[in-house]
C-alpha atoms as a PDB file:
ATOM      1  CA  UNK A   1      11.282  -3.532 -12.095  1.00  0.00           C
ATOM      2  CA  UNK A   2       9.745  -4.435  -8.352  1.00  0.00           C
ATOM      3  CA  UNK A   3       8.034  -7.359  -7.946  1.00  0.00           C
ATOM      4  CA  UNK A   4       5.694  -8.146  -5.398  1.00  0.00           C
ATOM      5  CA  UNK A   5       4.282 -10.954  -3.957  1.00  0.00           C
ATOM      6  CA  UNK A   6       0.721 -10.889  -1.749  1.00  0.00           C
ATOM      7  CA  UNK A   7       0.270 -13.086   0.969  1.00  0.00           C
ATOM      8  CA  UNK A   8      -2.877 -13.536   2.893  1.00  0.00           C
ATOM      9  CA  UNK A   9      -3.141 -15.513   5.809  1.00  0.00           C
ATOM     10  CA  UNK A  10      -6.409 -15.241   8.343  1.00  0.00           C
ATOM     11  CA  UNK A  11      -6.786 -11.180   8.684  1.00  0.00           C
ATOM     12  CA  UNK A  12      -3.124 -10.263   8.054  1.00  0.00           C
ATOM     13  CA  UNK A  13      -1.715  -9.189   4.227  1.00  0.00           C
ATOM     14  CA  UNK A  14       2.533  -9.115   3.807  1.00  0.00           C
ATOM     15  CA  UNK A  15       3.159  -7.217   0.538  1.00  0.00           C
ATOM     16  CA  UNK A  16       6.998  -8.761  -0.029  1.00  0.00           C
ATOM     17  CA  UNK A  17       9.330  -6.595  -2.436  1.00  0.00           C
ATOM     18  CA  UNK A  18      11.985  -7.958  -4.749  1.00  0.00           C
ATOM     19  CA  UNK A  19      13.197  -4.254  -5.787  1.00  0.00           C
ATOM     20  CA  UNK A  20      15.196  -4.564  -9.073  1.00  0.00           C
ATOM     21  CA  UNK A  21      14.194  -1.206 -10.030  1.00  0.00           C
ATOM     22  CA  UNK A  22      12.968   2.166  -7.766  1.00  0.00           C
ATOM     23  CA  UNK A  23      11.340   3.862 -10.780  1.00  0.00           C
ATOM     24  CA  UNK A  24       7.835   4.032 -10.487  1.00  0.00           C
ATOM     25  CA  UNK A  25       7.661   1.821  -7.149  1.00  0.00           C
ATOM     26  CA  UNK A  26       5.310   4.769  -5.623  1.00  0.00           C
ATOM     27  CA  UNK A  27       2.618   3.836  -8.371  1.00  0.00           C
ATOM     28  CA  UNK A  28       3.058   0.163  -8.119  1.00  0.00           C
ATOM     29  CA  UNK A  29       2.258   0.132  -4.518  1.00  0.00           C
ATOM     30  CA  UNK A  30      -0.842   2.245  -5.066  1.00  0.00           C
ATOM     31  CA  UNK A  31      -1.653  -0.587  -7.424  1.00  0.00           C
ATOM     32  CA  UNK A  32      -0.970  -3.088  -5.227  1.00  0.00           C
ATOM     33  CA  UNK A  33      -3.285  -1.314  -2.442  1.00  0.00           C
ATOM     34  CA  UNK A  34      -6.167  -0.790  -4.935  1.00  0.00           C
ATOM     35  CA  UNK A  35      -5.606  -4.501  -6.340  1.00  0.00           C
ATOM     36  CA  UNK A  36      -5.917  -5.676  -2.425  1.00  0.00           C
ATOM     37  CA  UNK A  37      -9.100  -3.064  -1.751  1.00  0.00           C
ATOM     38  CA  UNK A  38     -10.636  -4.514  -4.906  1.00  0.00           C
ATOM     39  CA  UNK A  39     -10.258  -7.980  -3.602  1.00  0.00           C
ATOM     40  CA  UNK A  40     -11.318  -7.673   0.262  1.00  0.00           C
ATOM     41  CA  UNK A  41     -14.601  -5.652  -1.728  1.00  0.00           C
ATOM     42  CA  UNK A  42     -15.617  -8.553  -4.092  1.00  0.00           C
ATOM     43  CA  UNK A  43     -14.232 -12.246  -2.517  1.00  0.00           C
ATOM     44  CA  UNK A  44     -14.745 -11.461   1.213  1.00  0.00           C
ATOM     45  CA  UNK A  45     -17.488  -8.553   1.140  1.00  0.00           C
ATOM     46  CA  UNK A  46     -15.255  -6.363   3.313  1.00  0.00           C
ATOM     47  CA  UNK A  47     -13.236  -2.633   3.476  1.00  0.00           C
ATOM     48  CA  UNK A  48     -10.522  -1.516   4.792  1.00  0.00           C
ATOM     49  CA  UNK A  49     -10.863   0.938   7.613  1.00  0.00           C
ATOM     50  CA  UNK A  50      -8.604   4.055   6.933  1.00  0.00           C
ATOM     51  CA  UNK A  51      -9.204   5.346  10.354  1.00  0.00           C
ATOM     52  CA  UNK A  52      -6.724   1.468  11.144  1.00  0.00           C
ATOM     53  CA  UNK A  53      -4.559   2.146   8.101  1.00  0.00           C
ATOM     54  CA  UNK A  54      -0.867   3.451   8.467  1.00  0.00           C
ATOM     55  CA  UNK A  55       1.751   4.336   6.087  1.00  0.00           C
ATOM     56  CA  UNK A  56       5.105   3.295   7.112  1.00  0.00           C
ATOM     57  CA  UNK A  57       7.792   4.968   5.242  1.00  0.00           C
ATOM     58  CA  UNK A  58      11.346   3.528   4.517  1.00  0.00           C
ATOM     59  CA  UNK A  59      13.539   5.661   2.507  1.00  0.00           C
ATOM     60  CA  UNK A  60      17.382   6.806   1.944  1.00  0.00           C
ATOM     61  CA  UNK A  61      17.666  10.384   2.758  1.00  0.00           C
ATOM     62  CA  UNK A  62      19.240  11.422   0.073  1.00  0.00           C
ATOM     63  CA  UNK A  63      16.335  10.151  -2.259  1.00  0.00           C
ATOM     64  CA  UNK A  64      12.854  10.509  -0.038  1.00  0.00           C
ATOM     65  CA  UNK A  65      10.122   9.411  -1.519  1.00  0.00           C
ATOM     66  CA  UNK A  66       7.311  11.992  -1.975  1.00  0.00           C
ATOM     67  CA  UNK A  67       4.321   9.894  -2.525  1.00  0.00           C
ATOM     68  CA  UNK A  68       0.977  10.025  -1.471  1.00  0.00           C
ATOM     69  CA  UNK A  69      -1.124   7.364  -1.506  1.00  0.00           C
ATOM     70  CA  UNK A  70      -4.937   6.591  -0.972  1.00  0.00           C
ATOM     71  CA  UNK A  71      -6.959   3.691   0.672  1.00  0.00           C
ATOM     72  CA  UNK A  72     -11.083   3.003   0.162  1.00  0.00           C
ATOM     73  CA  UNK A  73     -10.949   6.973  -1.289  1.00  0.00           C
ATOM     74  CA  UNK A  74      -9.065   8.299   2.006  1.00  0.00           C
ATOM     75  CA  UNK A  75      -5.951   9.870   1.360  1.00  0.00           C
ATOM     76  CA  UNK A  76      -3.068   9.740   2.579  1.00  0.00           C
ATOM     77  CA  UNK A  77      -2.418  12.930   5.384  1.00  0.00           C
ATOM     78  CA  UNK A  78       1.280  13.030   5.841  1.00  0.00           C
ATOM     79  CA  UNK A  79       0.898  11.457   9.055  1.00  0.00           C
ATOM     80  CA  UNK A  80       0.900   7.818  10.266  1.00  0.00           C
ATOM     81  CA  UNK A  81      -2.742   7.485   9.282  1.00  0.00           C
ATOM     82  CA  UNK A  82      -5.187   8.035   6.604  1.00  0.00           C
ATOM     83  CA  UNK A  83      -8.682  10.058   6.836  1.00  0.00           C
END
């Protein structure tokens, strides 16, 4: 199981793992980005910009990670950014 914990401070979000677990981490995270967009949307009246968002990906070789994730309905391209 991966835990994460959100910090916000001023305009900057840190998404910290504990990874205990790699199953399903690829849908947790698109939780965690939809939990976040959901948030910026209601408390601060805000979106996220996907033409600003980046995905930065971190893997083993041996085990990639073939995810795809989305941000304020902007997929993600295969490149560093969304849109």
């Amino acid at each position: 199981m991966t835990h994460r914990r959100i910090t916000s401070r001023d305009d900057d979000d840190d998404v910290d793992d504990v990874d205990d677990d790699d199953d399903d981490d690829d849908d947790e995270l698109q939780r965690d980005t939809d939990a976040l967009q959901l948030w910026t949307d209601t408390s601060w009246l805000m979106q996220f910009n996907p033409s600003k968002c980046q995905v930065l990906r971190v893997t083993l070789k041996r085990k990639p990670v073939e995810a795809s994730y989305t941000i304020s309905g902007h997929a993600d391209t295969g490149e560093s950014r969304f849109g």
